[in-house]
N, C-alpha and C. Protein backbone atom coordinates (compact mmCIF):
# COMPACT_ATOMS: atom_id res chain seq x y z
N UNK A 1 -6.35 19.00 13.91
CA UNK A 1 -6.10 17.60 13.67
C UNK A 1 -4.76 17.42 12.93
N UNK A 2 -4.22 18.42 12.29
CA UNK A 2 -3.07 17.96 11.01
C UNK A 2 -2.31 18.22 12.08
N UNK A 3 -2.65 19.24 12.66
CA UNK A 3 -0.96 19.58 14.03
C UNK A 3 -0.97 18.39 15.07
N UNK A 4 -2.26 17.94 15.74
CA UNK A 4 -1.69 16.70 15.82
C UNK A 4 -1.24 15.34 15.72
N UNK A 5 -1.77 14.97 14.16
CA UNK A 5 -0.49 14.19 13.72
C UNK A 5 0.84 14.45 13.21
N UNK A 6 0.97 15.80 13.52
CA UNK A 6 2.60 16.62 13.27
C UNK A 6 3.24 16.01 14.50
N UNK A 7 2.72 16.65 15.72
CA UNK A 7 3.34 16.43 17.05
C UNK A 7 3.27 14.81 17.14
N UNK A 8 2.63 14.00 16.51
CA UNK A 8 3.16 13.00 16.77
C UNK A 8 4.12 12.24 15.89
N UNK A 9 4.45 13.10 14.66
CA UNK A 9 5.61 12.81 13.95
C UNK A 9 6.75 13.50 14.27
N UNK A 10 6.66 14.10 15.35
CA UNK A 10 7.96 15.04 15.48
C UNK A 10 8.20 16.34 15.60
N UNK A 11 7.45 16.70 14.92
CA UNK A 11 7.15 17.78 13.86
C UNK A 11 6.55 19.24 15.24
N UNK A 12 7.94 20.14 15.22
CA UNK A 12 7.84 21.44 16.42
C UNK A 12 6.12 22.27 16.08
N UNK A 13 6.05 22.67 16.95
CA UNK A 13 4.64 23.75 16.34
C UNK A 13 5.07 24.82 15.19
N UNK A 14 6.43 25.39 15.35
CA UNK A 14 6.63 26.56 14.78
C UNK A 14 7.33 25.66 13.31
N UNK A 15 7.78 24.44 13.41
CA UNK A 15 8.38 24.30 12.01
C UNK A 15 6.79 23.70 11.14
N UNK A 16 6.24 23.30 11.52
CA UNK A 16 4.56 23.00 11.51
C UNK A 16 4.02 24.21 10.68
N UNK A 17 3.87 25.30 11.34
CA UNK A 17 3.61 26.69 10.74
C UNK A 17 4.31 27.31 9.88
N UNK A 18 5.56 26.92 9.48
CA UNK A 18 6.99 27.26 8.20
C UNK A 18 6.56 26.47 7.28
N UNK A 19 5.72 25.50 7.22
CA UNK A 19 5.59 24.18 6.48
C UNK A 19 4.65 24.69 5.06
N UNK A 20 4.60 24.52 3.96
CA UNK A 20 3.77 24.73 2.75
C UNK A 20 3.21 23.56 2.69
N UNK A 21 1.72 23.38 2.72
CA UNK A 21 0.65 21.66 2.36
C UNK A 21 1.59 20.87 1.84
N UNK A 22 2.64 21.13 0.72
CA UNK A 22 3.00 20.14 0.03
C UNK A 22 4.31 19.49 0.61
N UNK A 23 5.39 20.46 1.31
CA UNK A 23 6.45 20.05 2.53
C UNK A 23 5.80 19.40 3.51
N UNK A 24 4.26 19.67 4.05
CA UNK A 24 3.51 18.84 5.37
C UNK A 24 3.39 17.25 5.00
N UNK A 25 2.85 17.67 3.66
CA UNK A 25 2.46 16.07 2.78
C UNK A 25 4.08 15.26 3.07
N UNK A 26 4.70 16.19 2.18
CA UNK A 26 6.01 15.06 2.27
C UNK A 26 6.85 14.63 3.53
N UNK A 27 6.55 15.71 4.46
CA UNK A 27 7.52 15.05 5.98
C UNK A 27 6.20 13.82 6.15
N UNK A 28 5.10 14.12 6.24
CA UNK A 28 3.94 12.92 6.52
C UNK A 28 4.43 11.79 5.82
N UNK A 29 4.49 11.79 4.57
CA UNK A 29 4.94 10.51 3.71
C UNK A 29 6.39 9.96 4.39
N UNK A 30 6.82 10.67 4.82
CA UNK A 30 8.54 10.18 5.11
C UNK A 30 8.11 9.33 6.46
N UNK A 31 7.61 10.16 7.44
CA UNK A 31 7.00 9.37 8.16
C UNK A 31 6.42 7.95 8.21
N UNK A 32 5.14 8.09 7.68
CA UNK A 32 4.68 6.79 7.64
C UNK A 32 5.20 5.56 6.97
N UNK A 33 6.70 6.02 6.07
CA UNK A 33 7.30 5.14 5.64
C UNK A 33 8.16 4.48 6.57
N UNK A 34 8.96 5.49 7.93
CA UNK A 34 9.31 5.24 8.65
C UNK A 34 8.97 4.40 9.12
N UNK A 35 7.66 4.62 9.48
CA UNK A 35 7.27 3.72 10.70
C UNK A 35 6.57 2.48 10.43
N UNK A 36 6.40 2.40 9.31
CA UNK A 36 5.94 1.05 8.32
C UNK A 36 7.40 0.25 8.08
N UNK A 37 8.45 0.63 8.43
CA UNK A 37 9.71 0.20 8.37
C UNK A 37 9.64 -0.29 9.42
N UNK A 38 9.66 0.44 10.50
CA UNK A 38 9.82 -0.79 11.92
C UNK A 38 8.86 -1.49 12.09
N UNK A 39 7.20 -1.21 11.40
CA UNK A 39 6.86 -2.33 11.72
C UNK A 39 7.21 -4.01 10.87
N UNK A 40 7.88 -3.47 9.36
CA UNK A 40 8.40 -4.26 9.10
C UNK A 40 9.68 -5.12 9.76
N UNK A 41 10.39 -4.28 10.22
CA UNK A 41 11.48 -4.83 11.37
C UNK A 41 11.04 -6.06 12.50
N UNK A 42 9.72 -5.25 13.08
CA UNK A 42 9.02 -5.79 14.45
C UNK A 42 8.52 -7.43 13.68
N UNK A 43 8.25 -7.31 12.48
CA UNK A 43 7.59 -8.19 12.05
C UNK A 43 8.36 -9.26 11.47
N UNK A 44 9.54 -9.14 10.89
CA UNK A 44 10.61 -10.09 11.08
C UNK A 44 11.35 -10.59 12.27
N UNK A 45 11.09 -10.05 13.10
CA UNK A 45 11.69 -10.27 14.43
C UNK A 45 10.82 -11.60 15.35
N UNK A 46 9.52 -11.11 14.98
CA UNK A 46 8.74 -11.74 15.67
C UNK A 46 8.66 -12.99 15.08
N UNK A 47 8.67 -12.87 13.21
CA UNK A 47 8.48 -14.54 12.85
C UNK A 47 9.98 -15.34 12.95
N UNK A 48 10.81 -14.41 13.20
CA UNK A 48 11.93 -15.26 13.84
C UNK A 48 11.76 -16.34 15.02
N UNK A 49 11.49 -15.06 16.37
CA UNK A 49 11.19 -16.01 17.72
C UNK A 49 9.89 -17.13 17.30
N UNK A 50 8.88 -16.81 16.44
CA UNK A 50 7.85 -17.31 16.58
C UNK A 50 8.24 -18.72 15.72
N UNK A 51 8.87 -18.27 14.56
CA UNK A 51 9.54 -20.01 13.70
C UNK A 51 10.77 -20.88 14.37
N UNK A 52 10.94 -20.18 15.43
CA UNK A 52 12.22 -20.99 16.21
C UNK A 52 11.65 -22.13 17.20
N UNK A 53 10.27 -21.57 17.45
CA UNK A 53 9.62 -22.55 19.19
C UNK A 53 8.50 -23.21 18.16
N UNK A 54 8.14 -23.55 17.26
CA UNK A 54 6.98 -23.75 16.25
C UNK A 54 7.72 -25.42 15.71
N UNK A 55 7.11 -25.92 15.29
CA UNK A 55 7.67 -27.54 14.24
C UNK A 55 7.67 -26.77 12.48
N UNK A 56 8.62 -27.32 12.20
CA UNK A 56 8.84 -26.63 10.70
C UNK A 56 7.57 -27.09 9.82
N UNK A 57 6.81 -27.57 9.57
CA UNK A 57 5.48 -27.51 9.03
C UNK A 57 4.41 -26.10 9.82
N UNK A 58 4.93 -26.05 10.79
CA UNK A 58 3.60 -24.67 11.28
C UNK A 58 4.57 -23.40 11.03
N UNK A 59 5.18 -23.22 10.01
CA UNK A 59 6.23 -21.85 10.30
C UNK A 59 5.29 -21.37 9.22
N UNK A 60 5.88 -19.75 9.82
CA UNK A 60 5.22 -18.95 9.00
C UNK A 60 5.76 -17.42 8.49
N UNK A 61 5.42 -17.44 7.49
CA UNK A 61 6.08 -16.04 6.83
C UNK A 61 5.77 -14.78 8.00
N UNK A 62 6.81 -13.97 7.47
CA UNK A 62 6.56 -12.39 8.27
C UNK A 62 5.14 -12.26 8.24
N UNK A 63 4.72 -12.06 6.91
CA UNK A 63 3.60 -11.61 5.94
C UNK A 63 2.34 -11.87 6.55
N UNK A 64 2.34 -13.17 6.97
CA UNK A 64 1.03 -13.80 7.28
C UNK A 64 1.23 -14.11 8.83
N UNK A 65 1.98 -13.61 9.57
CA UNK A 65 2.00 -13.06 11.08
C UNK A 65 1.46 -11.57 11.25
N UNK A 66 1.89 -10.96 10.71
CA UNK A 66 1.45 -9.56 11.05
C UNK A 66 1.24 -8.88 9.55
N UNK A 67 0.18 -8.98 9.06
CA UNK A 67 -0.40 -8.23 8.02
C UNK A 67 0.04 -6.81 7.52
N UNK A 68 0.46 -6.22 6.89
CA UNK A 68 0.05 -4.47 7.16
C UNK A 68 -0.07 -3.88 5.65
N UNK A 69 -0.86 -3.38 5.94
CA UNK A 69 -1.54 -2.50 4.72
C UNK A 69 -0.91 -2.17 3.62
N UNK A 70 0.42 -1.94 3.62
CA UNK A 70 1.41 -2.08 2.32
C UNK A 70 1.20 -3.22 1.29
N UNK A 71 1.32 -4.22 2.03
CA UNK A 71 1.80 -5.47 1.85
C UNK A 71 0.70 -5.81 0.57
N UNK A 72 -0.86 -5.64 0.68
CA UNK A 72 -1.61 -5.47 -0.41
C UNK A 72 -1.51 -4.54 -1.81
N UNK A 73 -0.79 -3.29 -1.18
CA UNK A 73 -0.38 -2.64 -2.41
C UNK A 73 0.58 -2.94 -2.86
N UNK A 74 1.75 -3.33 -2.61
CA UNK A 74 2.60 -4.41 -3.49
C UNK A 74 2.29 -5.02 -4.31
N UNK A 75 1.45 -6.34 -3.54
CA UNK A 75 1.27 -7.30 -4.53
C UNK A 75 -0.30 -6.05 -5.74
N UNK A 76 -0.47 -5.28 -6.08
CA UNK A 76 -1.40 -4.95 -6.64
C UNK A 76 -0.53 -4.37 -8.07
N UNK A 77 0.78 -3.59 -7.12
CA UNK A 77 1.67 -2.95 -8.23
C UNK A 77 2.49 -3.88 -8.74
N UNK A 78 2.77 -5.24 -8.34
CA UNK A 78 3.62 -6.29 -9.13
C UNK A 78 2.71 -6.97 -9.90
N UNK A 79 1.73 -7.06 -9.66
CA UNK A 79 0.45 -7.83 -10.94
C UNK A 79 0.60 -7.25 -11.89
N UNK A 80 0.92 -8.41 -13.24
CA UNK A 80 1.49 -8.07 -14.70
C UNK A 80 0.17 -7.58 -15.02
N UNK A 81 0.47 -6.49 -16.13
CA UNK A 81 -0.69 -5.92 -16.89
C UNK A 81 -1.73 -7.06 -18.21
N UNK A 82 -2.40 -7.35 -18.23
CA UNK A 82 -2.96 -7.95 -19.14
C UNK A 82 -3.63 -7.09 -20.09
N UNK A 83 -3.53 -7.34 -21.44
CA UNK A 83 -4.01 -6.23 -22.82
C UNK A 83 -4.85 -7.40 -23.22
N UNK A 84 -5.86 -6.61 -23.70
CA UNK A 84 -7.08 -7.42 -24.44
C UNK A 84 -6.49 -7.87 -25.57
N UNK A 85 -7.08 -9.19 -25.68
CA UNK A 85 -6.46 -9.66 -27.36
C UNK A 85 -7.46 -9.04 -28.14
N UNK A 86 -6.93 -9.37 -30.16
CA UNK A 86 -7.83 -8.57 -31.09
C UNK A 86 -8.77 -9.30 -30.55
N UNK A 87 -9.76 -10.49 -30.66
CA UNK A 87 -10.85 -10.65 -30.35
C UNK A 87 -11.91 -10.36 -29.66
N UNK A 88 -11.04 -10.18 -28.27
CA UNK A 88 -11.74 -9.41 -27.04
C UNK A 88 -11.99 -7.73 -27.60
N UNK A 89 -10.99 -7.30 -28.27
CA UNK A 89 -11.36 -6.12 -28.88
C UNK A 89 -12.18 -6.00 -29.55
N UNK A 90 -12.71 -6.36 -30.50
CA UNK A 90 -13.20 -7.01 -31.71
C UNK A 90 -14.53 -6.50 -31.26
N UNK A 91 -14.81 -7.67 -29.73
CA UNK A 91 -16.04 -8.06 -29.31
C UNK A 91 -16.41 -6.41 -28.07
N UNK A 92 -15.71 -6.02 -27.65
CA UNK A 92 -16.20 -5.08 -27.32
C UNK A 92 -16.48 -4.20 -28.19
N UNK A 93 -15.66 -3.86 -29.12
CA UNK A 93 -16.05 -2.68 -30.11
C UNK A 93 -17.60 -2.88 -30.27
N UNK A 94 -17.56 -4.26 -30.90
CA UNK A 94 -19.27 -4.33 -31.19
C UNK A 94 -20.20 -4.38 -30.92
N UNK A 95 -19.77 -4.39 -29.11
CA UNK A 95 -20.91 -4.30 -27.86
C UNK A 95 -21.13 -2.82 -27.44
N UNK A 96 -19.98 -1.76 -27.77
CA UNK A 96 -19.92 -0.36 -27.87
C UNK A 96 -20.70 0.10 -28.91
N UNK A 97 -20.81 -0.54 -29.67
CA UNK A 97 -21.45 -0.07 -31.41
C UNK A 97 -23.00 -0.34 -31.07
N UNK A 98 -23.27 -1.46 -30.55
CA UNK A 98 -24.48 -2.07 -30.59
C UNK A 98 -25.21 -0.95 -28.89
N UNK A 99 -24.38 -0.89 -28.10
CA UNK A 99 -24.97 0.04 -27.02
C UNK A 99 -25.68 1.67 -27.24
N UNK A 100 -25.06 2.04 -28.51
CA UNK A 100 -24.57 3.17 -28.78
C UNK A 100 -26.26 3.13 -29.71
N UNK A 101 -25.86 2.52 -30.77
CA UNK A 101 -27.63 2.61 -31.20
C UNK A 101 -28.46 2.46 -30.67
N UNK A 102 -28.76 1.76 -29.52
CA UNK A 102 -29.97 1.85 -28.74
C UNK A 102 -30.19 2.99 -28.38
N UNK A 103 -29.02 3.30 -27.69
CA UNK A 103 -29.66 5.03 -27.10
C UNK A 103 -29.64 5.87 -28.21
N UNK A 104 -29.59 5.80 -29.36
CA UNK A 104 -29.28 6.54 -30.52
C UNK A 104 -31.67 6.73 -30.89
């Protein structure tokens, strides 16, 4: 199975077999970045033709024409971190304290 998603990245039989797990991992990663690139390409392309023949109220982002699985991990890694305030701290500590004697 790994050789053939090699051969369909490119990837010769014999440089396949030269390869250490962690060089396989990384031509794989290079890959699928690749090709998550053109589908990003394909996908600007398309909301081009598609916002040109459309009325400017029905246009629509790349994003929400053709979905792709990145696009969720983005927005997951740009979501600001939120830290508990003292209170919220406060109040868990004492729900940790209070859990803790029961099973005690």
């Amino acid at each position: 199975m790994l050789f053939r998603q090699s051969s369909r990245a490119g990837l010769s039989y014999s440089d396949f077999w030269k390869m250490t797990p962690c060089e396989w991992a990384m031509w794989m990663d290079g890959y699928m970045m690749h090709e998550e690139d053109e589908w990003r390409r394909t996908r600007v392309i398309y909301a081009l033709i598609y916002n040109t023949n459309v009325d400017r109220h029905h246009q629509l982002k790349p994003e929400e024409l053709i979905p792709l699985p990145s696009d969720h991990h983005t927005e997951l890694v740009e979501a600001p971190i939120r830290y508990p305030t003292d209170e919220e701290r406060e109040r868990l500590l004492l729900r940790d304290k209070a859990k803790n004697s029961e099973l005690s």
